[in-house]
Protein backbone atom coordinates (compact mmCIF):
# COMPACT_ATOMS: atom_id res chain seq x y z
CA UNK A 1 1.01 -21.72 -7.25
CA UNK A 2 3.13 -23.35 -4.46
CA UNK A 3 4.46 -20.90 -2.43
CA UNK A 4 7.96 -22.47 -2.32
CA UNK A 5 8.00 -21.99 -6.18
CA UNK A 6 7.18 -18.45 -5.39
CA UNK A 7 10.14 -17.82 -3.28
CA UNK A 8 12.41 -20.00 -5.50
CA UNK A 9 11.40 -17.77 -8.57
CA UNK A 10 11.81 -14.47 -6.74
CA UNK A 11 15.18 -15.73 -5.76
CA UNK A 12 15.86 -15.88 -9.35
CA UNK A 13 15.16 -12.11 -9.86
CA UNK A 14 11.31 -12.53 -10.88
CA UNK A 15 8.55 -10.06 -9.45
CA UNK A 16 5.03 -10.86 -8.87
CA UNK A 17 3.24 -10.24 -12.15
CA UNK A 18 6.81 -11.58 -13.80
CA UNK A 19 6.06 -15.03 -11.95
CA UNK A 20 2.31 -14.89 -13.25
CA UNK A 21 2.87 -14.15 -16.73
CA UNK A 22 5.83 -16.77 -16.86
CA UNK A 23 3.74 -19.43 -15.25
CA UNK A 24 0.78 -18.64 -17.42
CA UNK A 25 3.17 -19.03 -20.52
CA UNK A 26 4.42 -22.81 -19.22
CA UNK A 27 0.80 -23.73 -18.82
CA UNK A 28 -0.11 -23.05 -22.72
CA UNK A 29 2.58 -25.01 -24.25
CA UNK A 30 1.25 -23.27 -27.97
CA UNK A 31 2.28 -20.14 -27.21
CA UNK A 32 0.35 -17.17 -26.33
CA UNK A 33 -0.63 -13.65 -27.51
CA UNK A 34 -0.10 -10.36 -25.56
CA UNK A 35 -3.90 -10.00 -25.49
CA UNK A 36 -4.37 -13.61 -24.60
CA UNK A 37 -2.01 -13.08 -21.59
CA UNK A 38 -3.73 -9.66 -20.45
CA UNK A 39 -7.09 -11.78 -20.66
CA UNK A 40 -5.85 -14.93 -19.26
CA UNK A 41 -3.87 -12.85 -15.85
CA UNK A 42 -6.24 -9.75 -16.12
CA UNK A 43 -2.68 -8.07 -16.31
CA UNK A 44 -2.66 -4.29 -18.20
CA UNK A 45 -1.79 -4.80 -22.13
CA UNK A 46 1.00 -2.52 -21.52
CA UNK A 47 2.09 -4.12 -18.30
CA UNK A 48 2.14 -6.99 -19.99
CA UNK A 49 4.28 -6.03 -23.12
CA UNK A 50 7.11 -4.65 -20.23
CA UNK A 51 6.76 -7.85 -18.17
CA UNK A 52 7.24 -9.77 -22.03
CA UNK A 53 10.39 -7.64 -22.69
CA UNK A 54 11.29 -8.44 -19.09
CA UNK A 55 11.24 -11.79 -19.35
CA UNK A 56 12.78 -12.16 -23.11
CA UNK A 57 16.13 -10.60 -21.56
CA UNK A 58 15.94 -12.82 -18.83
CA UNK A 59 15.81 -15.88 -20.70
CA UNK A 60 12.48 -17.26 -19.13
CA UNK A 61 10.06 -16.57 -22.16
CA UNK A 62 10.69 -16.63 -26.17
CA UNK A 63 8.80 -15.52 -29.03
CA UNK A 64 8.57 -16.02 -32.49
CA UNK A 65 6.41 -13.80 -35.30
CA UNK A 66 3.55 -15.33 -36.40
CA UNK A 67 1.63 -13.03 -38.72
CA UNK A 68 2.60 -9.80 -37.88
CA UNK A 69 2.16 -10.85 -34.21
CA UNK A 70 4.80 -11.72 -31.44
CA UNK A 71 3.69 -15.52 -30.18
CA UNK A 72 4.92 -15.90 -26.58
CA UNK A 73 6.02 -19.69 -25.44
CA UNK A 74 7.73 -20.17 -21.77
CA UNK A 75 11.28 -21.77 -21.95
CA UNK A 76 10.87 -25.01 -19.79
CA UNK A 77 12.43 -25.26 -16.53
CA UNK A 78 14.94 -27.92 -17.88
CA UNK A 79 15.92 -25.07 -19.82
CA UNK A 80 16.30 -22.26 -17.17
CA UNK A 81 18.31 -25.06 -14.70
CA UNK A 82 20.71 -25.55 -17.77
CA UNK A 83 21.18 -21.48 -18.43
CA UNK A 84 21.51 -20.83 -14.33
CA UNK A 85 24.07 -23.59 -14.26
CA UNK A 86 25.88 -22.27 -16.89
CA UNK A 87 25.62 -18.98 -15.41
CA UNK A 88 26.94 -20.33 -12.11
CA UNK A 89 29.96 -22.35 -13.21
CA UNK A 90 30.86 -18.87 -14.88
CA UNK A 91 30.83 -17.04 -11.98
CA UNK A 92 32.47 -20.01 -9.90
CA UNK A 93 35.40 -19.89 -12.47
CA UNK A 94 35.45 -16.19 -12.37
CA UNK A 95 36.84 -15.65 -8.97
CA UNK A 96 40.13 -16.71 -9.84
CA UNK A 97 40.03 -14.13 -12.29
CA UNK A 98 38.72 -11.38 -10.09
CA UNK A 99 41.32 -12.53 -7.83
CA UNK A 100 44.16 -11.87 -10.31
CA UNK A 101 43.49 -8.31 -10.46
CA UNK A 102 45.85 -7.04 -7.78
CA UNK A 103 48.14 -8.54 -10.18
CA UNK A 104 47.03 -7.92 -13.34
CA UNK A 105 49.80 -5.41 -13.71
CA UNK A 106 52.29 -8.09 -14.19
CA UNK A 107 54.02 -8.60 -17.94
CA UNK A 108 53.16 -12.89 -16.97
CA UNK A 109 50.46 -14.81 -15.09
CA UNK A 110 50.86 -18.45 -14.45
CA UNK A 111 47.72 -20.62 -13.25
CA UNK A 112 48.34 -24.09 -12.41
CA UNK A 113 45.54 -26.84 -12.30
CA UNK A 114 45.64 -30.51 -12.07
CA UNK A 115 43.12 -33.05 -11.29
CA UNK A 116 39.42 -34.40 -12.69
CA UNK A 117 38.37 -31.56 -13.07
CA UNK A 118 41.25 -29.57 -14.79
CA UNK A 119 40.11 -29.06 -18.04
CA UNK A 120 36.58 -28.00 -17.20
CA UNK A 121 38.42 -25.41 -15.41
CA UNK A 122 40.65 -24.12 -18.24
CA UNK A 123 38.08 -24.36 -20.79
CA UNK A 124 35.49 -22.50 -18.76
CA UNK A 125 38.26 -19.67 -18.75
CA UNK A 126 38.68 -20.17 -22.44
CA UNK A 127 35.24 -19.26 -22.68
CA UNK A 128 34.98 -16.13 -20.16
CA UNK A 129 38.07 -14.84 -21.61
CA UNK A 130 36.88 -15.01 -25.77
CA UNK A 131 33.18 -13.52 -24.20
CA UNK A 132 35.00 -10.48 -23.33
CA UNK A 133 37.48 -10.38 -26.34
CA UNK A 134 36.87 -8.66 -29.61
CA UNK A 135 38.56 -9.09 -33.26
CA UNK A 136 41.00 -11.31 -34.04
CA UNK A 137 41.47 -11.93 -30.28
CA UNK A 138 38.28 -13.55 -29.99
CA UNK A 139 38.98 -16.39 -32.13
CA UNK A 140 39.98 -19.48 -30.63
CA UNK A 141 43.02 -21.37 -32.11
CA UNK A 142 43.60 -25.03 -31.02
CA UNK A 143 45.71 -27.79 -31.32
CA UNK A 144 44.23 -31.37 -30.03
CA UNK A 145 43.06 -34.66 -30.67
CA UNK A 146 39.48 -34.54 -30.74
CA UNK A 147 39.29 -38.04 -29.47
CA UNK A 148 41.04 -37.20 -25.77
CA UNK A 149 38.99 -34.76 -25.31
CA UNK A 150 36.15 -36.23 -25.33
CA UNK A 151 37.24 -39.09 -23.27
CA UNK A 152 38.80 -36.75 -20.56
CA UNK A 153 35.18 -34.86 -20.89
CA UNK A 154 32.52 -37.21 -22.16
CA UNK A 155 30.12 -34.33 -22.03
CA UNK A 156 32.11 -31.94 -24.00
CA UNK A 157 29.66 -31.07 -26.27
CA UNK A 158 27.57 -29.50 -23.66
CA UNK A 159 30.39 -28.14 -21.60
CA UNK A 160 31.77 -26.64 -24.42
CA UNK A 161 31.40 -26.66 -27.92
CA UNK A 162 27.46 -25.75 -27.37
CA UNK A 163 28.39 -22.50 -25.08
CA UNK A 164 31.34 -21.77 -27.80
CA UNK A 165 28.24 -21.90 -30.49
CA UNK A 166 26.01 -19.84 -28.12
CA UNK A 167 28.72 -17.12 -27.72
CA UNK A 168 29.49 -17.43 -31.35
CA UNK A 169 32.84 -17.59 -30.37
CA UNK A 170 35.05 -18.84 -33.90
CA UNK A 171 37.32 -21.59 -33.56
CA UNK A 172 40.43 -22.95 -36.49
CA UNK A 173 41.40 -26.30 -35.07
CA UNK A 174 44.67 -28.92 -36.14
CA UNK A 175 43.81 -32.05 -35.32
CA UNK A 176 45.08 -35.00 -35.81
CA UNK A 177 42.79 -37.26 -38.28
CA UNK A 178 40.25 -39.50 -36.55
CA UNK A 179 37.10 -40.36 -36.86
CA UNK A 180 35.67 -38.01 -34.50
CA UNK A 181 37.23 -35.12 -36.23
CA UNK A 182 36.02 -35.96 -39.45
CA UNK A 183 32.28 -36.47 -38.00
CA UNK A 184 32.62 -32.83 -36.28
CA UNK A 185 34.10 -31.14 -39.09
CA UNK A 186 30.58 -32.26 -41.21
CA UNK A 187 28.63 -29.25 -38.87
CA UNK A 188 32.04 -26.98 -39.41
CA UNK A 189 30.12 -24.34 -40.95
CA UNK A 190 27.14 -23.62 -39.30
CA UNK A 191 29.41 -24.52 -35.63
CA UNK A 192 31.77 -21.44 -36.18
CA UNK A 193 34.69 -24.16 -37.24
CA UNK A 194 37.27 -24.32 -39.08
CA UNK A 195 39.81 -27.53 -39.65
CA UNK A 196 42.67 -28.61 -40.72
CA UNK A 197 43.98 -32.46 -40.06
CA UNK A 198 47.35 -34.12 -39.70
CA UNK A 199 48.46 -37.54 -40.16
CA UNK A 200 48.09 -39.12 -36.47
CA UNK A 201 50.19 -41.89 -37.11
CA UNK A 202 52.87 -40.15 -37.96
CA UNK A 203 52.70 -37.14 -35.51
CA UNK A 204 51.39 -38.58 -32.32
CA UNK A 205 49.60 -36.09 -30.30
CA UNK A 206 47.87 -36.19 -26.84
CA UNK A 207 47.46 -32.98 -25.49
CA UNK A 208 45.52 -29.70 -26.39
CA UNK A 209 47.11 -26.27 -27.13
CA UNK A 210 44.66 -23.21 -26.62
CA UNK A 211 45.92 -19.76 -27.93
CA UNK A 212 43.01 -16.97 -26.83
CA UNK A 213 43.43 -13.34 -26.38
CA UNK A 214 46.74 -12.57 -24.72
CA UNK A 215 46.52 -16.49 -23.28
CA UNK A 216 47.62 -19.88 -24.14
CA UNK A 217 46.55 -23.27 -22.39
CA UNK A 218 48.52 -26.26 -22.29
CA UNK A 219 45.77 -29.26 -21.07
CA UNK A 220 47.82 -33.01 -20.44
CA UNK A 221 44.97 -34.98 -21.62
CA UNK A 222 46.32 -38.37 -20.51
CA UNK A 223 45.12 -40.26 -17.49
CA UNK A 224 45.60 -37.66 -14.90
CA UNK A 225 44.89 -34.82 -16.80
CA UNK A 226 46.60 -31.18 -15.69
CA UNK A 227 47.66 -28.01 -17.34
CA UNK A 228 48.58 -24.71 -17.56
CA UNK A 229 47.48 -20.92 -18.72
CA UNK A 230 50.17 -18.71 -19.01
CA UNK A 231 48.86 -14.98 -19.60
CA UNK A 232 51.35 -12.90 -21.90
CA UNK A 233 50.65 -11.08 -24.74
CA UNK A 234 53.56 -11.01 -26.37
CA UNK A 235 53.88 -14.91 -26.02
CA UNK A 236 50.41 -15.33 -27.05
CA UNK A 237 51.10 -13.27 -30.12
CA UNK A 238 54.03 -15.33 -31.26
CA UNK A 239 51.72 -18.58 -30.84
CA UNK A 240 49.48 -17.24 -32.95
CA UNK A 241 51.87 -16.45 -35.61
CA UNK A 242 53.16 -20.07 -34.96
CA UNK A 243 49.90 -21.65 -35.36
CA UNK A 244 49.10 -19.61 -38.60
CA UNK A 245 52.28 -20.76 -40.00
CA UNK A 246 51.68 -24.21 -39.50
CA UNK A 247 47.46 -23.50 -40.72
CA UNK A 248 48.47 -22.18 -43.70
CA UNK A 249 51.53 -25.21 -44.62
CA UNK A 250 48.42 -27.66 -44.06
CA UNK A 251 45.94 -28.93 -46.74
């Protein structure tokens, strides 16, 4: 093994015999059983099984039952980049947050953000935020045109709605009808969505209304896209009741 891909992995949190058995994994694509991996790194069984439950949390190996055996199967390194990266853009996107504490005692918090990259920053906080929440607060309520989003964020699907999925996070979503929206509401169910569709040439829409927890987002998605979080409970709570008003008017 390269001793560069040594370091890199240790870097990563890995430990020797985690870096063996991991490696071992990647090189039999089939999968592999505990005893097969003892045999094949000369690893103890039992060291093993803790080095498997190791790695399972850690998102480098995977199993499925086969039998009424545990088959072992590395995740591929395209796969760990895309779950570090995701891990790092949370972090990244988490400082503001951690920044905010000194004044987290205040009844309103205003964030301001404009530029390419505005909307990558408020939904990345969408997602942080609903992570943390719990009952009704964790659903996500929105109000956009499918279409701008997309174009704002061609790659919205993996910024987004796949992480959303991941986190199971729920989402009930007005949008106006389009194509697009029509298209994504097909996977509704088994994507944690819910929708509801207004005529779009008679209510014309181009922006995107978040309510979350005690937040709501307000994203320009024209050509210069910017926007806005306001933190407030009690205005987040009279969105909601807003939004539900106009969900449950709608076909």
């Amino acid at each position: 093994m390269p001793e560069n891909v040594k370091q890199t992995l240790e870097k990563l949190g890995l430990k020797e015999h985690e870096i063996k058995v991991y490696f071992t994994c990647l090189a039999n694509k089939q999968g592999l059983f505990v005893a097969e991996i003892t045999k094949l790194t000369g690893i103890k069984r039992s060291t093993v099984n803790l080095i498997l439950d190791r790695l399972v949390k850690k998102g480098f190996v995977t199993f499925h039952v086969d039998g009424s055996r545990k088959l072992f199967s590395a995740e591929s390194p395209e796969s760990l980049l895309f779950q570090f990266e995701d891990s790092l853009n949370d972090l990244r996107h988490l400082i503001p947050l951690l920044h905010m504490a000194a004044g987290a005692d205040k009844k309103t918090n205003v964030r301001f953000f404009e530029g390419k990259d505005a909307l990558d920053k408020i939904l990345t906080d969408v997602l942080i935020t609903l992570k943390l929440a719990h009952g009704e607060r964790k659903e996500l309520l929105e109000i956009s045109s499918g279409q701008d989003v997309f174009e704002v964020q061609p790659d919205h699907r993996r910024k987004f709605i796949d992480r959303r999925i991941k986190e199971r996070i729920p989402l009930r979503w007005i949008s106006p009808e389009s194509p697009l929206a029509r298209e994504l509401d097909k996977t509704s169910k088994k994507e944690h969505r819910k929708i509801k569709f207004f005529d779009s040439k008679k209510y014309q829409f181009q922006m995107e209304v978040d309510i979350y927890a005690d937040k709501i987002a307000l994203i320009d998605l024209g050509k210069d896209p910017s926007g806005v979080i306001v933190e407030n409970k009690l205005l987040a709570d009279s969105f909601r009741s807003l939004f539900n008003l106009v969900w449950d008017h709608l076909k």
